[in-house]
Protein backbone atom coordinates (compact mmCIF):
# COMPACT_ATOMS: atom_id res chain seq x y z
CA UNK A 1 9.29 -20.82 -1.43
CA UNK A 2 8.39 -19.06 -4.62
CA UNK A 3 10.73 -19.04 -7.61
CA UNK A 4 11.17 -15.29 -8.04
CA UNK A 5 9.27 -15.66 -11.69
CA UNK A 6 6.50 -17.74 -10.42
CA UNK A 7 6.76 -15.34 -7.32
CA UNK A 8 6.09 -11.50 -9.90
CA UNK A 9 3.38 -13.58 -12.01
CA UNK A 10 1.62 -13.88 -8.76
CA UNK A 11 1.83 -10.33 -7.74
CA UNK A 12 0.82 -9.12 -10.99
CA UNK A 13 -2.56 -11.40 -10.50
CA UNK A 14 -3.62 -9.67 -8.24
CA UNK A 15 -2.69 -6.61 -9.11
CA UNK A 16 -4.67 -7.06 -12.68
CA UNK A 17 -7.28 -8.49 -10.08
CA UNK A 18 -7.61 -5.02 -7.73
CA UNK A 19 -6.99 -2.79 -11.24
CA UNK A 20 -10.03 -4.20 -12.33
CA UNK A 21 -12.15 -3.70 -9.21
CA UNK A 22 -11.17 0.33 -8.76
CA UNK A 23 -11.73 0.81 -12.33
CA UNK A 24 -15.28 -0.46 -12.61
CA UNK A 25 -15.60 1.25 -9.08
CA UNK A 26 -14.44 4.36 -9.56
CA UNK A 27 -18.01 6.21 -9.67
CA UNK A 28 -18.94 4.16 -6.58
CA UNK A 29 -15.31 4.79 -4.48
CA UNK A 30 -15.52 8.97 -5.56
CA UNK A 31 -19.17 9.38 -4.57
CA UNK A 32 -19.15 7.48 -1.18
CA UNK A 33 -15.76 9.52 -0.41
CA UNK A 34 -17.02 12.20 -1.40
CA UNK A 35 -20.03 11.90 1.04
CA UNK A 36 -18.54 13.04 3.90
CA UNK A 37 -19.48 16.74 2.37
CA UNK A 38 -23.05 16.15 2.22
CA UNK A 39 -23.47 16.20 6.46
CA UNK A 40 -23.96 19.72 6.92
CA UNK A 41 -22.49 20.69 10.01
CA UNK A 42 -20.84 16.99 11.03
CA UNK A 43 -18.95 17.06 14.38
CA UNK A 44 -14.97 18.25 13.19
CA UNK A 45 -11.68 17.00 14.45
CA UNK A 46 -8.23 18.30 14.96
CA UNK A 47 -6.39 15.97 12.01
CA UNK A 48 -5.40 17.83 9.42
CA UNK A 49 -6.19 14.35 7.08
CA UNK A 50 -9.95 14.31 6.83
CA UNK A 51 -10.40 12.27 4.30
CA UNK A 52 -7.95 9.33 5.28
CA UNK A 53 -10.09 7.03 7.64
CA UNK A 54 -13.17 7.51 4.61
CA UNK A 55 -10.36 5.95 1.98
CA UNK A 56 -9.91 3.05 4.17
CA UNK A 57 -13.13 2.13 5.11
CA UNK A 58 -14.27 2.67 1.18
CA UNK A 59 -11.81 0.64 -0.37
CA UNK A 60 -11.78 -1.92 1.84
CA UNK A 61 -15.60 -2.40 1.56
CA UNK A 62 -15.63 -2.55 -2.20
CA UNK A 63 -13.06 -5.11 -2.79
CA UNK A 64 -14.66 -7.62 0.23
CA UNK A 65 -17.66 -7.10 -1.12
CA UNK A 66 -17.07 -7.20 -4.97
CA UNK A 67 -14.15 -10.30 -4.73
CA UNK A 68 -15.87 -12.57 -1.87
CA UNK A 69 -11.88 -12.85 -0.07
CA UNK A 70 -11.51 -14.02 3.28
CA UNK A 71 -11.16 -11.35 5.89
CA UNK A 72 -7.19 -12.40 7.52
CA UNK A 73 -6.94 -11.76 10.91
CA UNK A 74 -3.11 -11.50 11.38
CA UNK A 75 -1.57 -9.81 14.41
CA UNK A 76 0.78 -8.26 11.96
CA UNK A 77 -0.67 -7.02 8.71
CA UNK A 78 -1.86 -3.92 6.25
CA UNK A 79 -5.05 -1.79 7.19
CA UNK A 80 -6.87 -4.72 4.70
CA UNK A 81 -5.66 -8.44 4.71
CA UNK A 82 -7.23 -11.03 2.95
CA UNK A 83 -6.78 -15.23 2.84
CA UNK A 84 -6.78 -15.93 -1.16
CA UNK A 85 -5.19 -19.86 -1.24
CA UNK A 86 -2.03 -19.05 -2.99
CA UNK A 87 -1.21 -15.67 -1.04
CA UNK A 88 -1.91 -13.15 1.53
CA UNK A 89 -2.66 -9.94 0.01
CA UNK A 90 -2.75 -6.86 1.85
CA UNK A 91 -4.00 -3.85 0.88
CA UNK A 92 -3.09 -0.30 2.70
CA UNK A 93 -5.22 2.71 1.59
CA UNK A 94 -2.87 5.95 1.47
CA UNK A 95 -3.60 9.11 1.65
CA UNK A 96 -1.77 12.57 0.57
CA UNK A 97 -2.18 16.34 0.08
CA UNK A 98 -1.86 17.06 -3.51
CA UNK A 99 0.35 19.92 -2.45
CA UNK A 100 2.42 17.47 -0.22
CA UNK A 101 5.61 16.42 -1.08
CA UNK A 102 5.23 13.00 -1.03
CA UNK A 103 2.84 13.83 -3.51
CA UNK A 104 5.29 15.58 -5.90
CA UNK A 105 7.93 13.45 -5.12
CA UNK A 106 6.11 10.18 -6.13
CA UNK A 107 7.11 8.64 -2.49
CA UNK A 108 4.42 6.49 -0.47
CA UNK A 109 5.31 6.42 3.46
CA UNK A 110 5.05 2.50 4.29
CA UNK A 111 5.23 1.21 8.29
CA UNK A 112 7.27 -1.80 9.17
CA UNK A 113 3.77 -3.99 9.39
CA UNK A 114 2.76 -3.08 5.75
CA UNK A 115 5.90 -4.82 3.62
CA UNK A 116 8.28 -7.51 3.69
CA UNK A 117 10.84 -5.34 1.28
CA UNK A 118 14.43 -6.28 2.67
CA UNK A 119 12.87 -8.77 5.42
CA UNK A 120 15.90 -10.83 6.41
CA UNK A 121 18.15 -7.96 5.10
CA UNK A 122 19.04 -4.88 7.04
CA UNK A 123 19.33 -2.07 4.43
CA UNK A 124 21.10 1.35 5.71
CA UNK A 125 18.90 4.18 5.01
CA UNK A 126 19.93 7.72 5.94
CA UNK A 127 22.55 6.54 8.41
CA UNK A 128 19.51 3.95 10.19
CA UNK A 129 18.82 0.70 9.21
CA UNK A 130 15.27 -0.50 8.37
CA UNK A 131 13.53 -3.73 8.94
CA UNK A 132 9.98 -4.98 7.96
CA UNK A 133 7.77 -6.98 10.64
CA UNK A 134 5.84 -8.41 7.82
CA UNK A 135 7.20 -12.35 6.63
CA UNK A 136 8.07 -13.29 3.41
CA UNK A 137 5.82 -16.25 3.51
CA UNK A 138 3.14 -17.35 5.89
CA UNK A 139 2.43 -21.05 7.00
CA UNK A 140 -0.87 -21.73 6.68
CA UNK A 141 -2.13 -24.99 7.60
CA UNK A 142 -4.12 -25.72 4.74
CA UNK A 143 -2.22 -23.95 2.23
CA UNK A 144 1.39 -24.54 3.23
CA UNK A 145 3.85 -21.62 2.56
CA UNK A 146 2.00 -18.55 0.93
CA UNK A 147 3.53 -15.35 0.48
CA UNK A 148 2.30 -12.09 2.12
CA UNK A 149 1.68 -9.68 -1.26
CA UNK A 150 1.18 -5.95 -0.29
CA UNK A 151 -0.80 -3.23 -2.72
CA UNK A 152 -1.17 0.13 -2.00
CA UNK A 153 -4.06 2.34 -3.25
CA UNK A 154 -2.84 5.72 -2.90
CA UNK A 155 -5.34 8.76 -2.98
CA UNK A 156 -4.52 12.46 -3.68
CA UNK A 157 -6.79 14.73 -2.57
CA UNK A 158 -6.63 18.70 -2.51
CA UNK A 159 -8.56 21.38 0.35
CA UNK A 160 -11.49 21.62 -2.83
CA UNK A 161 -11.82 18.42 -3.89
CA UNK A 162 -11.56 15.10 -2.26
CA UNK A 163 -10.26 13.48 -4.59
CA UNK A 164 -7.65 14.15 -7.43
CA UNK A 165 -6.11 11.09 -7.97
CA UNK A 166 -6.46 7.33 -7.30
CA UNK A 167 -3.29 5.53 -8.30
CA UNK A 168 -2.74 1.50 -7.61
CA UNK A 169 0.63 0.52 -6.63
CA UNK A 170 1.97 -3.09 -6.07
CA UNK A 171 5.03 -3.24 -3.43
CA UNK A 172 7.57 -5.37 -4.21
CA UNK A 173 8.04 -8.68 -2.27
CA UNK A 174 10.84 -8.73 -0.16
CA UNK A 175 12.18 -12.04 -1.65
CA UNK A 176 12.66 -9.62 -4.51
CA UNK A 177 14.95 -6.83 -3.41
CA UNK A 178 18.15 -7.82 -5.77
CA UNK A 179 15.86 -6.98 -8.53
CA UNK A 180 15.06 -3.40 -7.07
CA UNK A 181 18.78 -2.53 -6.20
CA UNK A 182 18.07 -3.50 -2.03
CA UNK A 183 17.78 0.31 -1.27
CA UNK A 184 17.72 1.82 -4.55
CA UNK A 185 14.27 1.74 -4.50
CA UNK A 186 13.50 3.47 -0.82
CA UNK A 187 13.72 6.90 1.13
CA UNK A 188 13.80 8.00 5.02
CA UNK A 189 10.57 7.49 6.20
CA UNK A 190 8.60 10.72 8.14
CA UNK A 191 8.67 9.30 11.46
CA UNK A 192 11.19 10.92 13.25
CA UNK A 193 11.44 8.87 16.14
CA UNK A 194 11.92 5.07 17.13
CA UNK A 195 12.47 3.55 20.89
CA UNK A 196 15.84 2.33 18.96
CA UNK A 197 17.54 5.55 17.43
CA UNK A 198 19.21 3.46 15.21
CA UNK A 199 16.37 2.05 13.88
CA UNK A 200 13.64 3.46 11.07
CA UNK A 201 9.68 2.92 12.21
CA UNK A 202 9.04 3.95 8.54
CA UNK A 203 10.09 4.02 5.06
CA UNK A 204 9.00 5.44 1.67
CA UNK A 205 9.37 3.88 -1.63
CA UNK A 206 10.07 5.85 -4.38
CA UNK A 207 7.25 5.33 -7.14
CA UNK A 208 9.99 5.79 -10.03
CA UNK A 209 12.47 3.47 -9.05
CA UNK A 210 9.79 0.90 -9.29
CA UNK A 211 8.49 1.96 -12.83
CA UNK A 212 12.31 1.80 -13.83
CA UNK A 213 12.07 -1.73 -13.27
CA UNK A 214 8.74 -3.26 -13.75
CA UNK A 215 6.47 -0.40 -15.11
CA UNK A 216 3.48 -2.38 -14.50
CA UNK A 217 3.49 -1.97 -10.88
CA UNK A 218 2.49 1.59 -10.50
CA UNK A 219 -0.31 2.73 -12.31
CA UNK A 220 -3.53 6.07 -12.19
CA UNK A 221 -6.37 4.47 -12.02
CA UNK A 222 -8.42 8.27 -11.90
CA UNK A 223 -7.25 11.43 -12.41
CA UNK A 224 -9.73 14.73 -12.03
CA UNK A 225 -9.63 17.01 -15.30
């Protein structure tokens, strides 16, 4: 296990790594999103979120691409997960309405596979208690222990354009939670329901708890003028 110093130096990494990669990518991500306009008369569907499945299959092409990582096949994992040595990273495309609150609020809606915030830990929120799926650390059999790092690249998007904003967002690890105040840092999640009523299938973290503590982990990559 990680010191908790030697444990942020690591996240920020690869957070500097993936900052780099949407910034010289921007023209490339906003186009190929974007391309989804130019089929004139494509077959529609009944979700509301166009634009979300495009985000996810974009990003995660650029970065395997562009960075050469192992594709990680976990059972448990983000929409991306990639083998790098000395971590996991995972990397969860996100989507949201610029007239959304989530949007306005500066919240991102996580699922229990996507973090390991307050793994070990049951934190209380909104009278049910949440609990990741995702492990602190991995075992891998040629690296030993490796942490499982999640980043979230969260797009806004509005009815005209399909993209307003990009911003880059690094989670923090669960081994970290004292740091962020346990539950300071997190909101009821928008799924309503769970087989376990007590339980929460989702949770949002709250963008500006996280800047209060280590500004570097949310940053806007793009931003339309």
């Amino acid at each position: 296990m990680l010191a908790n110093e030697e444990l942020e130096k690591l996240e920020h990494k690869y957070y500097d790594i993936l900052t780099e990669i949407l910034e010289r990518s921007l023209g490339q991500i906003i186009s190929q999103i974007y391309s989804q306009k130019s089929i004139i008369g494509a077959a529609n569907t009944r979700v509301t979120n166009k634009i979300e499945a495009a985000v996810e299959n974009v990003i995660e092409s650029i970065i395997a691409n562009q960075l050469h990582w192992n594709i990680c096949s976990m059972s448990v994992s983000s929409d991306s997960c990639f083998e790098c040595g000395d971590a996991i990273v995972h990397i969860d495309a996100k989507t949201v309405a610029n007239t959304d609150g989530d949007n306005k609020n500066n919240k991102i809606n996580v699922e229990a596979s996507q973090t390991t915030y307050a793994k070990g830990t049951l934190l209380f929120i909104s009278n049910k208690y949440w609990e990741p799926k995702l492990n602190l650390y991995e075992n891998h059999v040629m690296f030993g222990p490796i942490p499982n790092l999640t980043y979230i690249v969260k797009v806004v998007y509005s009815e005209q354009n399909s993209v307003e904003k990009i911003k880059l967002v690094s989670l923090p690890h669960g081994q970290l939670q004292n740091t962020f105040g346990g539950a300071k840092i997190l909101n009821a999640g928008r799924a309503k329901t769970h087989k376990n009523e007590t339980k929460r299938r989702n949770i949002r973290f709250n963008e500006k708890e996280i800047l209060k503590v280590q500004p570097w982990r949310v940053n806007t990559i793009y931003e339309r003028k």
